[in-house]
N, C-alpha and C. Protein backbone atom coordinates (compact mmCIF):
# COMPACT_ATOMS: atom_id res chain seq x y z
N UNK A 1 -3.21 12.35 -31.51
CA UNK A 1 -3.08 11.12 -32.26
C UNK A 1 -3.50 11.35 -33.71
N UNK A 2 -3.01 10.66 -34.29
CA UNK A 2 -2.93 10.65 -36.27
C UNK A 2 -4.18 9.59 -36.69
N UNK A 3 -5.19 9.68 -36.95
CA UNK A 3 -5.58 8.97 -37.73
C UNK A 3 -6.21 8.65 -39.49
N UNK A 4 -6.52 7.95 -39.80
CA UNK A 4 -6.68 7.73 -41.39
C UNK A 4 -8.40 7.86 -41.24
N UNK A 5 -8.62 9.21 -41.80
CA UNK A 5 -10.34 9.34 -42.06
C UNK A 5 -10.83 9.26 -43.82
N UNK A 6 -9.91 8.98 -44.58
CA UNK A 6 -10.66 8.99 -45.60
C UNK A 6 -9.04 8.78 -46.75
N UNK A 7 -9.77 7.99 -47.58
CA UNK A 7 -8.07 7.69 -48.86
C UNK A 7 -8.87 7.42 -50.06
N UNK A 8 -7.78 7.92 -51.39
CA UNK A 8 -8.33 7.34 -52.22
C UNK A 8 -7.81 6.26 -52.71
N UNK A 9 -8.30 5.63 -53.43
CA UNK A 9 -8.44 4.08 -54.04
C UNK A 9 -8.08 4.44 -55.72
N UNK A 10 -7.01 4.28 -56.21
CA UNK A 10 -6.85 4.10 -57.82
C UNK A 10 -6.58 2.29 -58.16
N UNK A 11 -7.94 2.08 -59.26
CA UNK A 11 -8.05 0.85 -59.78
C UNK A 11 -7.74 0.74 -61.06
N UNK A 12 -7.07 0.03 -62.07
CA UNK A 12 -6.69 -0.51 -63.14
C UNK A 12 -8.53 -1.33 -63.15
N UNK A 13 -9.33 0.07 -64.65
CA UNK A 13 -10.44 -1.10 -65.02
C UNK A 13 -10.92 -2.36 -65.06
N UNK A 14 -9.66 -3.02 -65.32
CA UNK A 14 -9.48 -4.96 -65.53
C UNK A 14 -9.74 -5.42 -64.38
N UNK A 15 -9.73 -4.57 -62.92
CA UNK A 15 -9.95 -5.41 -61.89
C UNK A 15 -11.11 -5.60 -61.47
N UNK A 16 -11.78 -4.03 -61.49
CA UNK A 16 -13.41 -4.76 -60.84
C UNK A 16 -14.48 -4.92 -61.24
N UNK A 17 -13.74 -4.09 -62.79
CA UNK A 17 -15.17 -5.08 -63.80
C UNK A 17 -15.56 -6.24 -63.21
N UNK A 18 -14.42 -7.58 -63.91
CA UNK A 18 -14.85 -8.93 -63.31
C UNK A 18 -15.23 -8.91 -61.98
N UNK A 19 -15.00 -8.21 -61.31
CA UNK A 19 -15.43 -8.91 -59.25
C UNK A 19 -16.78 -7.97 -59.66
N UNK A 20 -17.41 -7.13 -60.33
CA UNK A 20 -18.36 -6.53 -60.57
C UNK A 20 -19.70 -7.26 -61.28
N UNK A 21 -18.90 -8.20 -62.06
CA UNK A 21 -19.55 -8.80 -63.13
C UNK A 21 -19.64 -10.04 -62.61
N UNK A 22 -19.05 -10.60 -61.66
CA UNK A 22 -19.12 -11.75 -60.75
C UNK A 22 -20.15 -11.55 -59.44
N UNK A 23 -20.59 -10.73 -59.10
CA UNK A 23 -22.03 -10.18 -58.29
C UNK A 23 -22.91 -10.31 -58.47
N UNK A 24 -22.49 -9.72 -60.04
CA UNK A 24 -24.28 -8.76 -60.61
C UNK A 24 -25.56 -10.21 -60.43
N UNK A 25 -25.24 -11.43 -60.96
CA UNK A 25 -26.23 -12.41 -61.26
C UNK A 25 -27.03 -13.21 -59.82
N UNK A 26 -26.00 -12.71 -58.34
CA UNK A 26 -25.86 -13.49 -57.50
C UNK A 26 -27.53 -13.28 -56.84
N UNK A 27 -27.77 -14.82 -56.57
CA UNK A 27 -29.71 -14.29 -55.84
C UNK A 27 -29.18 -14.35 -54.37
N UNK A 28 -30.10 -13.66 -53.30
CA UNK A 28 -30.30 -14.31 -52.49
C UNK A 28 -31.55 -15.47 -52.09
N UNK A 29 -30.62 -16.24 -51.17
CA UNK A 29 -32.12 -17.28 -51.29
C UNK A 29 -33.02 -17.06 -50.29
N UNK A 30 -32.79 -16.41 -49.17
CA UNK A 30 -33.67 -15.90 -48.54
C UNK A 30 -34.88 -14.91 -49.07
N UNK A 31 -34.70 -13.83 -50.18
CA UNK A 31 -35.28 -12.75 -50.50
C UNK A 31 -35.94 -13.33 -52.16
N UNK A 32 -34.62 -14.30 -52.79
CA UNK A 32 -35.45 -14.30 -54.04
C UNK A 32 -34.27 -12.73 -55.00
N UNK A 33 -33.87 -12.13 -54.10
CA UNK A 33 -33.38 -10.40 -54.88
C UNK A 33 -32.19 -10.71 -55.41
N UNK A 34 -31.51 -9.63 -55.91
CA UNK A 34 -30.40 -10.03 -56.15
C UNK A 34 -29.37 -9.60 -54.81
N UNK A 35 -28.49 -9.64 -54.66
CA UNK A 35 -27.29 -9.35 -53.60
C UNK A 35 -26.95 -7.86 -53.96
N UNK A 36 -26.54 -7.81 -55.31
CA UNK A 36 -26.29 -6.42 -55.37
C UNK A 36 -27.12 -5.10 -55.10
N UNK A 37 -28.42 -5.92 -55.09
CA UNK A 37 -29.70 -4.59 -54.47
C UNK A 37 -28.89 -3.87 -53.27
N UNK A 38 -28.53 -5.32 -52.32
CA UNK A 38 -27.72 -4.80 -51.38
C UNK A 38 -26.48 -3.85 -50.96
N UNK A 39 -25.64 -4.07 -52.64
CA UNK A 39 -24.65 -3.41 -52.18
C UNK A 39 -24.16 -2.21 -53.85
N UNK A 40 -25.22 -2.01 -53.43
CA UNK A 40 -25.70 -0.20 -54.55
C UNK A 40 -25.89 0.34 -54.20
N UNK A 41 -26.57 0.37 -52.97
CA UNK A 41 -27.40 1.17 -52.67
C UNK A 41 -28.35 1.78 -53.27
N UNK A 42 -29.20 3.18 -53.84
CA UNK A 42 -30.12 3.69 -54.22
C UNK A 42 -30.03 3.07 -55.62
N UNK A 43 -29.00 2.59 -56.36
CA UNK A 43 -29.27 2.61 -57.53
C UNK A 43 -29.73 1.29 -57.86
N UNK A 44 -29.85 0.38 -56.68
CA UNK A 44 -30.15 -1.32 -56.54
C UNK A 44 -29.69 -1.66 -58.02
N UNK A 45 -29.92 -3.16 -58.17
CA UNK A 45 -29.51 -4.16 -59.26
C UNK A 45 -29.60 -3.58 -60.64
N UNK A 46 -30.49 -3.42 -60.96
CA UNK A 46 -30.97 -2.50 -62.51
C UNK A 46 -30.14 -1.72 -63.14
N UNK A 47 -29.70 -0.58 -61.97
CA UNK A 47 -29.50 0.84 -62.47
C UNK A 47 -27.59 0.60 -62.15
N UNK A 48 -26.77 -0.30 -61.11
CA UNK A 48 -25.78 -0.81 -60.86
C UNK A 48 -24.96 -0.69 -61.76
N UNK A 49 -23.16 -0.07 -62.12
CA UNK A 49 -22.27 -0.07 -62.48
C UNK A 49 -21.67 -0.15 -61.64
N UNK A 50 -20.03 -0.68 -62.18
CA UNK A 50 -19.24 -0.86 -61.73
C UNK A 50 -18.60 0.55 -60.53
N UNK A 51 -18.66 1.36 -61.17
CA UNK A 51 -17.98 2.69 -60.43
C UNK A 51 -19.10 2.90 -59.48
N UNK A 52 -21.04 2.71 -59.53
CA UNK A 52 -21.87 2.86 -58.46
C UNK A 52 -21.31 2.08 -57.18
N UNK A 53 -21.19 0.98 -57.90
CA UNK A 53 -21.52 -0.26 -56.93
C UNK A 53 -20.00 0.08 -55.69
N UNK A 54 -18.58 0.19 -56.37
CA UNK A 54 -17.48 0.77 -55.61
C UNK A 54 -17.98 2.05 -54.55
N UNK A 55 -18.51 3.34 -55.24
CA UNK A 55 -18.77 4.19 -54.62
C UNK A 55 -19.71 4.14 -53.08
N UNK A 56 -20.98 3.21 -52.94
CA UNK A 56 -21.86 2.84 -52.44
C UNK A 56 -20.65 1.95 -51.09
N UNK A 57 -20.11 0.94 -51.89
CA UNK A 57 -18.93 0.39 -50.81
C UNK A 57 -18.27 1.55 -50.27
N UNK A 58 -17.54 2.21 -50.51
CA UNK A 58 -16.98 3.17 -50.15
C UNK A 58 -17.47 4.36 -49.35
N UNK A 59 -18.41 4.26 -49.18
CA UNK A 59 -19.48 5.80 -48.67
C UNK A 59 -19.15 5.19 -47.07
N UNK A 60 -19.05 6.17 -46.16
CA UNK A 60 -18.73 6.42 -44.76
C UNK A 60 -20.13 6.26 -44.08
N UNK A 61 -21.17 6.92 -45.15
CA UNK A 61 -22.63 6.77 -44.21
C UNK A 61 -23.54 5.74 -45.17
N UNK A 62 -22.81 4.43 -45.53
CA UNK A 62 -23.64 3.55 -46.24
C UNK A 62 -23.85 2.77 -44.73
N UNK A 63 -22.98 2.95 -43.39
CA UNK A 63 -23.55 2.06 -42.09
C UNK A 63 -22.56 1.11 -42.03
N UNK A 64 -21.89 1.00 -43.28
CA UNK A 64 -20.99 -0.33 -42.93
C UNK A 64 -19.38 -0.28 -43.78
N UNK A 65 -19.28 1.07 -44.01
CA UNK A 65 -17.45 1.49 -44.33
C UNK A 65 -16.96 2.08 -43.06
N UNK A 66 -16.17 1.84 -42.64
CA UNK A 66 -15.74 2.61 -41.26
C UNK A 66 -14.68 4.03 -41.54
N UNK A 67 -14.54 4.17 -43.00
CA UNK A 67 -13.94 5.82 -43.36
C UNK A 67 -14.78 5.45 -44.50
N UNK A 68 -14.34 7.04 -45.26
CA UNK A 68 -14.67 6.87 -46.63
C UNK A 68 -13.35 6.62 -47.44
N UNK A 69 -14.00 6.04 -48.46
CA UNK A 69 -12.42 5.29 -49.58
C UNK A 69 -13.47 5.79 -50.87
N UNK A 70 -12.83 7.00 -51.60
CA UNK A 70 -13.30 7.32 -53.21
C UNK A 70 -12.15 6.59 -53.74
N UNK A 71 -12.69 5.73 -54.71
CA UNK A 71 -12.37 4.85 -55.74
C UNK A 71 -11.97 5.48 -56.96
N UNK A 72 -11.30 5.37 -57.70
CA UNK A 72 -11.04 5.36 -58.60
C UNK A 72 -10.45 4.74 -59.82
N UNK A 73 -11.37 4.75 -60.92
CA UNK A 73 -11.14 3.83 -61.82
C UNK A 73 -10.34 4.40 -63.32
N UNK A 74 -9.16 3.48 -63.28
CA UNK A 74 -8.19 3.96 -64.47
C UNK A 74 -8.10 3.04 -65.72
N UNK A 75 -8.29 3.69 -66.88
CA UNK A 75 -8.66 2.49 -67.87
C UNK A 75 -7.28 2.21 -68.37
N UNK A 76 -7.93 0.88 -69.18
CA UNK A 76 -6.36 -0.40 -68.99
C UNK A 76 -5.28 0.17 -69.58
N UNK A 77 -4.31 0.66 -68.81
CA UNK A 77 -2.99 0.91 -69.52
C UNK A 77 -2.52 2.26 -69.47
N UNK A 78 -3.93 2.88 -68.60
CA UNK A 78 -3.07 4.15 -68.04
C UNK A 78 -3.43 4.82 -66.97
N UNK A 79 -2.83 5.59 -66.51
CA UNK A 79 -2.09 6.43 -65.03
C UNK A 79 -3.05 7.32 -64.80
N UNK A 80 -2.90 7.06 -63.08
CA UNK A 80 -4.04 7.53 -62.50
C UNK A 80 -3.41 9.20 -62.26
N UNK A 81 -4.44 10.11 -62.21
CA UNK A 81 -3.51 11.72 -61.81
C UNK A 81 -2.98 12.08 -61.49
């Protein structure tokens, strides 16, 4: 049987800036933290970019991607490799 263990992801910059920049401020109200502590991983809220924060989603042994997906980010207006 064939299966899909791992793909990459080419993004046009313009997209996850904003869904990036639409995170960053979010609290939780249980913790008081931010959300994105959560989804950085090592580099939590502070240290967080856009390309961390994708990569961290994407990781196979973050416990909660079921492959790995490397991301990639293409700035506005041009072609991915």
């Amino acid at each position: 049987q064939l299966a899909v263990l791992q793909y990459q992801a080419y993004y046009e910059q313009a997209f996850p800036d904003p869904s990036f920049a639409s995170c960053r401020g979010v609290r939780l109200p249980a913790t008081g933290g931010y959300a994105i502590d959560a989804m950085c991983g090592r580099y939590g809220a502070r240290l967080c970019t856009t390309q961390r924060w994708l990569d961290y989603q994407g990781d196979k042994n973050n416990g909660l991607a079921p492959l790995q997906i490397d991301f990639h980010l293409v700035p506005p207006g041009g072609r991915p490799p």
